[in-house]
N, C-alpha and C. Protein backbone atom coordinates (compact mmCIF):
# COMPACT_ATOMS: atom_id res chain seq x y z
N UNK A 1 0.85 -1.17 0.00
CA UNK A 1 0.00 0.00 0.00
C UNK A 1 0.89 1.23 0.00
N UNK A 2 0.39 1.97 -0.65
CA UNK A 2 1.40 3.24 -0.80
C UNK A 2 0.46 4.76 -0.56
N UNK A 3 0.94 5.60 0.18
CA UNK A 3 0.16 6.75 0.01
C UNK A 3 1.17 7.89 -0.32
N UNK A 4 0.86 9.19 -0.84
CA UNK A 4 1.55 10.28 -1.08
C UNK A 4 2.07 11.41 -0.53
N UNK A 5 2.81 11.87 -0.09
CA UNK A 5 2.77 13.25 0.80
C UNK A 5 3.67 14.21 0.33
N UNK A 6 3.14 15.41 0.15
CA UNK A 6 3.61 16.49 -0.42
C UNK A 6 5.16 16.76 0.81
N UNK A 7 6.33 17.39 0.37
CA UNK A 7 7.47 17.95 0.86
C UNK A 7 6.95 18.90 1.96
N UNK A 8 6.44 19.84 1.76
CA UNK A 8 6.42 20.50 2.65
C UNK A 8 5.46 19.95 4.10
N UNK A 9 4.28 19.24 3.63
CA UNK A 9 4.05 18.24 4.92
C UNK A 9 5.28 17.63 5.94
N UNK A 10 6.27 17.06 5.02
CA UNK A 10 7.64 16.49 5.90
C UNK A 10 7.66 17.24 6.72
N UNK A 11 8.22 18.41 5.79
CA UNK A 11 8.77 19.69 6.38
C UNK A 11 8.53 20.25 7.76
N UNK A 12 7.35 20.31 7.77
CA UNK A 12 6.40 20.73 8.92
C UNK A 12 6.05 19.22 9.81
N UNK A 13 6.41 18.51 9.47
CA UNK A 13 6.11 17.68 10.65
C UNK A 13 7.63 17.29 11.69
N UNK A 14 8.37 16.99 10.85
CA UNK A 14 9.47 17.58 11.52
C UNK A 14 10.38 18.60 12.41
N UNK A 15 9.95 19.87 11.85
CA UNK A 15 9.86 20.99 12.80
C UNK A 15 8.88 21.04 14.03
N UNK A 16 7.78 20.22 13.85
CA UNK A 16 6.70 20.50 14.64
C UNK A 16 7.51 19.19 15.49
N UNK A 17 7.69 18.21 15.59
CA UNK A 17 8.32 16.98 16.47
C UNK A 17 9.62 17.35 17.05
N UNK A 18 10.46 17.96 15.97
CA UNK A 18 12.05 18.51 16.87
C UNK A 18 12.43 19.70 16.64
N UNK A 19 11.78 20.76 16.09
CA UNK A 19 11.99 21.92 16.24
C UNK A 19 12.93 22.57 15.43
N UNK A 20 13.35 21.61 14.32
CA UNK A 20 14.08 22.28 13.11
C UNK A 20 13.67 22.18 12.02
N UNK A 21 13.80 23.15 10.94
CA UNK A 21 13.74 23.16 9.72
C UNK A 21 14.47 22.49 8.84
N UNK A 22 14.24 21.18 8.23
CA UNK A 22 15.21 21.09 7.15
C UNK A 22 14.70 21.17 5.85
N UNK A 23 15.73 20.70 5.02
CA UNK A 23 15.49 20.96 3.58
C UNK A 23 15.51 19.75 3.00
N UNK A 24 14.40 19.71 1.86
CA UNK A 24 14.64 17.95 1.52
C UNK A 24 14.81 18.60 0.01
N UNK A 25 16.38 18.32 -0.35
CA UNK A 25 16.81 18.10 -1.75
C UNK A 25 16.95 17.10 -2.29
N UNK A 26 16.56 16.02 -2.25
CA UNK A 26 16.60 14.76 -2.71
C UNK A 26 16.04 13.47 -2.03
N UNK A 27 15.71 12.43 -2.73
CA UNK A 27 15.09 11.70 -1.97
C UNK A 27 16.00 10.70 -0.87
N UNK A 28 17.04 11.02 -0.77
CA UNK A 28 17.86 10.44 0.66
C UNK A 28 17.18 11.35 2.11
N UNK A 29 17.34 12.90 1.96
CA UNK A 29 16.41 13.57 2.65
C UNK A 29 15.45 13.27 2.94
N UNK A 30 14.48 12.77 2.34
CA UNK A 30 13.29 12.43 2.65
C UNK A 30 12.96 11.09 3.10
N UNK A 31 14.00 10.36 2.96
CA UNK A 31 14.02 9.10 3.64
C UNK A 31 14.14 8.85 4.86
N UNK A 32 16.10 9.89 4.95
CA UNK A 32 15.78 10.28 6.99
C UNK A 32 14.70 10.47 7.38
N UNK A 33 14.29 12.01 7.46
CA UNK A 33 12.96 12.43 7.61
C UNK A 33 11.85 11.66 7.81
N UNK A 34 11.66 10.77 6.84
CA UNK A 34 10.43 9.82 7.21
C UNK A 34 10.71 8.84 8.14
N UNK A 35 11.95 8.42 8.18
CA UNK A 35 12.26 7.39 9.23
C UNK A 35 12.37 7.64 10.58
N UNK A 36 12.76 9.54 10.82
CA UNK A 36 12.53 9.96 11.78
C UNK A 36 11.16 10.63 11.90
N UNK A 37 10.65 10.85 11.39
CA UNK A 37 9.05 11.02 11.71
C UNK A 37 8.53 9.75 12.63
N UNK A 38 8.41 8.41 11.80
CA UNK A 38 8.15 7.27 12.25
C UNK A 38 9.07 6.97 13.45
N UNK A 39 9.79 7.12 14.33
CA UNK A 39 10.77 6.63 15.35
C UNK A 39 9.83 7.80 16.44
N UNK A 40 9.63 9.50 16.03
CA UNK A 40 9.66 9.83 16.87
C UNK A 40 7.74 9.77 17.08
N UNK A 41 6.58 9.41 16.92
CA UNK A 41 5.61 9.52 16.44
C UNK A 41 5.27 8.14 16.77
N UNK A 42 5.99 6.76 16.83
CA UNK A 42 6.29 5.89 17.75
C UNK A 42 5.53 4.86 16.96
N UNK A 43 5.17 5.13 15.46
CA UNK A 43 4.33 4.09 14.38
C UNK A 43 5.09 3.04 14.26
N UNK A 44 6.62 3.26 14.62
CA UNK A 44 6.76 1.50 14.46
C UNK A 44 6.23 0.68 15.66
N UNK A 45 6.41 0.75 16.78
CA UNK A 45 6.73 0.65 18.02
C UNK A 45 5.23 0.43 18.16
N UNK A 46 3.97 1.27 18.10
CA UNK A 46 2.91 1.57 18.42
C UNK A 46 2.27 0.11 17.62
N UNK A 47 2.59 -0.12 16.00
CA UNK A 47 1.82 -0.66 15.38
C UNK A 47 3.05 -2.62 15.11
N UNK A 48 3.16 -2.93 16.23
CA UNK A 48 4.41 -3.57 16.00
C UNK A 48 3.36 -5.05 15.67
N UNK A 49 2.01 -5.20 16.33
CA UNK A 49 1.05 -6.44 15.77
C UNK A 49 0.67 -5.89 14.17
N UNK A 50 1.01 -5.54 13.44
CA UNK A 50 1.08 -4.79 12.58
C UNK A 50 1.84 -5.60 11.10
N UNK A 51 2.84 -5.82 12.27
CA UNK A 51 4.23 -6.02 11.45
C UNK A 51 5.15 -5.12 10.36
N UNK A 52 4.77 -4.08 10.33
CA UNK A 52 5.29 -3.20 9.90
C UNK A 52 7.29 -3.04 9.80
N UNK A 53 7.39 -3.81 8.42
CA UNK A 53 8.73 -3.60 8.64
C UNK A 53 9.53 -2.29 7.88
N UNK A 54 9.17 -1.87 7.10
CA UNK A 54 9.73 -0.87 6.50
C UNK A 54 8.85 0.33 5.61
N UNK A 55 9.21 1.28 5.70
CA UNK A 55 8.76 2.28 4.59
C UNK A 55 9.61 2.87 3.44
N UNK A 56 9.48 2.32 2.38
CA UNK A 56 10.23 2.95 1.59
C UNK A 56 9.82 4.27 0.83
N UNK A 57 10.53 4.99 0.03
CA UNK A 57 10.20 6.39 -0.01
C UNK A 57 10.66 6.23 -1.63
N UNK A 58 9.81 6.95 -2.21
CA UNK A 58 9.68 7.18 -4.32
C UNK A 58 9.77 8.78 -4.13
N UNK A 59 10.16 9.43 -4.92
CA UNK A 59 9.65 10.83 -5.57
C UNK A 59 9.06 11.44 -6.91
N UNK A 60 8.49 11.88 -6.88
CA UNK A 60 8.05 12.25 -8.39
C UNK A 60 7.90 14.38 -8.43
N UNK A 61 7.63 14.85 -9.47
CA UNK A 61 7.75 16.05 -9.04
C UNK A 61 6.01 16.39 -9.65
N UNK A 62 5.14 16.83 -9.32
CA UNK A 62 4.05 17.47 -9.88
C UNK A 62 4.00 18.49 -10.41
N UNK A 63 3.68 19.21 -11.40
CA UNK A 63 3.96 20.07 -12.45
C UNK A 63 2.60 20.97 -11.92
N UNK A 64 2.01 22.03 -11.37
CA UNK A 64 0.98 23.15 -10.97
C UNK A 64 0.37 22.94 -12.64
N UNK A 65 1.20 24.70 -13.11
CA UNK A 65 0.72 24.91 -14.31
C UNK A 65 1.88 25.38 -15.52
N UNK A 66 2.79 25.33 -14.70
CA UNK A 66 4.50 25.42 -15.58
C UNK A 66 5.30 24.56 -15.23
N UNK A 67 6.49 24.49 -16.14
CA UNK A 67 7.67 23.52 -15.48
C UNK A 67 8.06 24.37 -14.55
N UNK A 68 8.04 25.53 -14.39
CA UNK A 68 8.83 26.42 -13.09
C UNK A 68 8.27 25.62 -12.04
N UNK A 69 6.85 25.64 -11.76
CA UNK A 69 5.73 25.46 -10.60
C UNK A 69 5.56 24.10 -10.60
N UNK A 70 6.31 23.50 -9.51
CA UNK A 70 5.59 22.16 -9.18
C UNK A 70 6.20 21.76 -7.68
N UNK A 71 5.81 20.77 -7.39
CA UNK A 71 5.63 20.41 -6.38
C UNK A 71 6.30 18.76 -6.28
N UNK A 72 7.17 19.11 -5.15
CA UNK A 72 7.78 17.81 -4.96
C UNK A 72 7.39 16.47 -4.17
N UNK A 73 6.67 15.62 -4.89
CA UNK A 73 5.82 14.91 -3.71
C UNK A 73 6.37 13.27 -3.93
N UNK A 74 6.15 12.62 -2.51
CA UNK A 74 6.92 11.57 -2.04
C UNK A 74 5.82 10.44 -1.88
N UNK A 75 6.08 9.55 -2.55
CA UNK A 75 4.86 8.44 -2.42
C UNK A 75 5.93 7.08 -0.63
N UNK A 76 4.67 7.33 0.06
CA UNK A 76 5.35 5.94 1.02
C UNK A 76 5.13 4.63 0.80
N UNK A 77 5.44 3.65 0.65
CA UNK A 77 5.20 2.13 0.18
C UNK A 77 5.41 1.69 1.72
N UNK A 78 4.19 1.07 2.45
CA UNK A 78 4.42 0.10 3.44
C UNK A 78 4.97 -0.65 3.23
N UNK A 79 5.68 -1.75 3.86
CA UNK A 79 5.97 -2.88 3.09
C UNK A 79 5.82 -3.54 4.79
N UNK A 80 4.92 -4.97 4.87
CA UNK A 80 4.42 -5.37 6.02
C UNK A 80 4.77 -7.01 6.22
N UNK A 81 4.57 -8.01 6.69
CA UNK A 81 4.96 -9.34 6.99
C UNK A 81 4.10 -9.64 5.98
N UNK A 82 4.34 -10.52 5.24
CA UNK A 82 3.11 -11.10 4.50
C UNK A 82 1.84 -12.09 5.25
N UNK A 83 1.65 -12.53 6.45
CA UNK A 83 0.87 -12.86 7.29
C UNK A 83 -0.16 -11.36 7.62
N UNK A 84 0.43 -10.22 7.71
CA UNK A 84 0.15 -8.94 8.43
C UNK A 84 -1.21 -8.90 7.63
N UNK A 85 -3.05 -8.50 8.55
CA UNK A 85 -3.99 -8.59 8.33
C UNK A 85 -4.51 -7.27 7.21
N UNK A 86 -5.11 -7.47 6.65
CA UNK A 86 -5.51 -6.07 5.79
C UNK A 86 -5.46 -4.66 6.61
N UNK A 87 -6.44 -5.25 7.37
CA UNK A 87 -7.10 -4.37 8.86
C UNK A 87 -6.01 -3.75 9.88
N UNK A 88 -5.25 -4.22 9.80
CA UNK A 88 -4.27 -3.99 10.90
C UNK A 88 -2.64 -2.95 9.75
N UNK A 89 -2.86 -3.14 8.60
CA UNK A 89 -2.39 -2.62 7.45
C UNK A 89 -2.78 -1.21 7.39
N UNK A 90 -4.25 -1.21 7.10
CA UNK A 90 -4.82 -0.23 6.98
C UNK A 90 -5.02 0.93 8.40
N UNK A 91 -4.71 0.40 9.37
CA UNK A 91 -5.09 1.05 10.76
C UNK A 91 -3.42 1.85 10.91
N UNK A 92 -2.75 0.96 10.27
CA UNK A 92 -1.14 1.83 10.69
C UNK A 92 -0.75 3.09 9.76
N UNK A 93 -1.42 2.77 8.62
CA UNK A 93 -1.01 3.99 7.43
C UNK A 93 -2.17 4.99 7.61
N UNK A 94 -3.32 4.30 8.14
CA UNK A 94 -4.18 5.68 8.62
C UNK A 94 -3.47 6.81 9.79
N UNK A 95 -3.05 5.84 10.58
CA UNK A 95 -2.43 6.62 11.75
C UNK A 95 -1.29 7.83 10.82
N UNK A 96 -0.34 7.37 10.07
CA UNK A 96 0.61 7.95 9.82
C UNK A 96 -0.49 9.24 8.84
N UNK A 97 -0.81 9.04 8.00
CA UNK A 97 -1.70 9.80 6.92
C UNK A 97 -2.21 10.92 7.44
N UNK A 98 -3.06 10.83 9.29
CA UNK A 98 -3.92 11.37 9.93
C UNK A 98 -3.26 12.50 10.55
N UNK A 99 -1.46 11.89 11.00
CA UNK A 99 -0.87 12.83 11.53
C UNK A 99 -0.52 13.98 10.28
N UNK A 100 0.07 13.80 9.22
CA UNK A 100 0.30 14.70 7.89
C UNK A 100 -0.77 15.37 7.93
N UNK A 101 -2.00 15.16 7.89
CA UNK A 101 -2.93 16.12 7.43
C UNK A 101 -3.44 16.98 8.77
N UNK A 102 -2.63 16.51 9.97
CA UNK A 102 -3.05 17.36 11.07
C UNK A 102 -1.82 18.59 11.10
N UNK A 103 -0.60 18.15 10.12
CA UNK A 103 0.62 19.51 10.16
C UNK A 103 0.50 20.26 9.44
């Protein structure tokens, strides 16, 4: 299962958890970042009947209405035990999703 999240969501969730600004120029950036989102936010830990073993991180860039104007957005890929229940799938990426749209 994979969901999307715009850069500057990171951005702000990060600052809002440790109080700094960083910059995500590439998708290594955004990999920390997400891995420290998830450590400090406690989704591994929290959702561990879950099985939740990894999140990997894609980028793509979204185009507004010019090539100047777009938007750098990061797709997350769960990747879970293959035993791991739909339900229990779906309850961990809600959690993460719920916090983004609350920064």
């Amino acid at each position: 299962m994979k969901i999307k999240v715009e850069s500057q969501k990171i951005i702000k969730a990060v600052k809002k958890l440790d109080g700094i600004e960083i910059v995500l120029e590439n998708l290594e950036d955004a990999k920390e970042a997400i891995n420290l989102i998830l450590i400090r936010t406690g989704l591994f830990e929290k959702h561990k009947e879950a099985k939740l073993k990894d999140v990997t991180v894609t980028s793509f860039q979204k185009y507004e209405t010019t090539a100047v104007d777009y938007k750098m957005i990061f797709l997350l890929e769960f990747v879970f035990e293959p035993d791991t229940s739909l339900n229990a799938k779906v309850t961990a990426i809600k959690e993460l999703q719920e916090f983004f749209n609350k920064v």
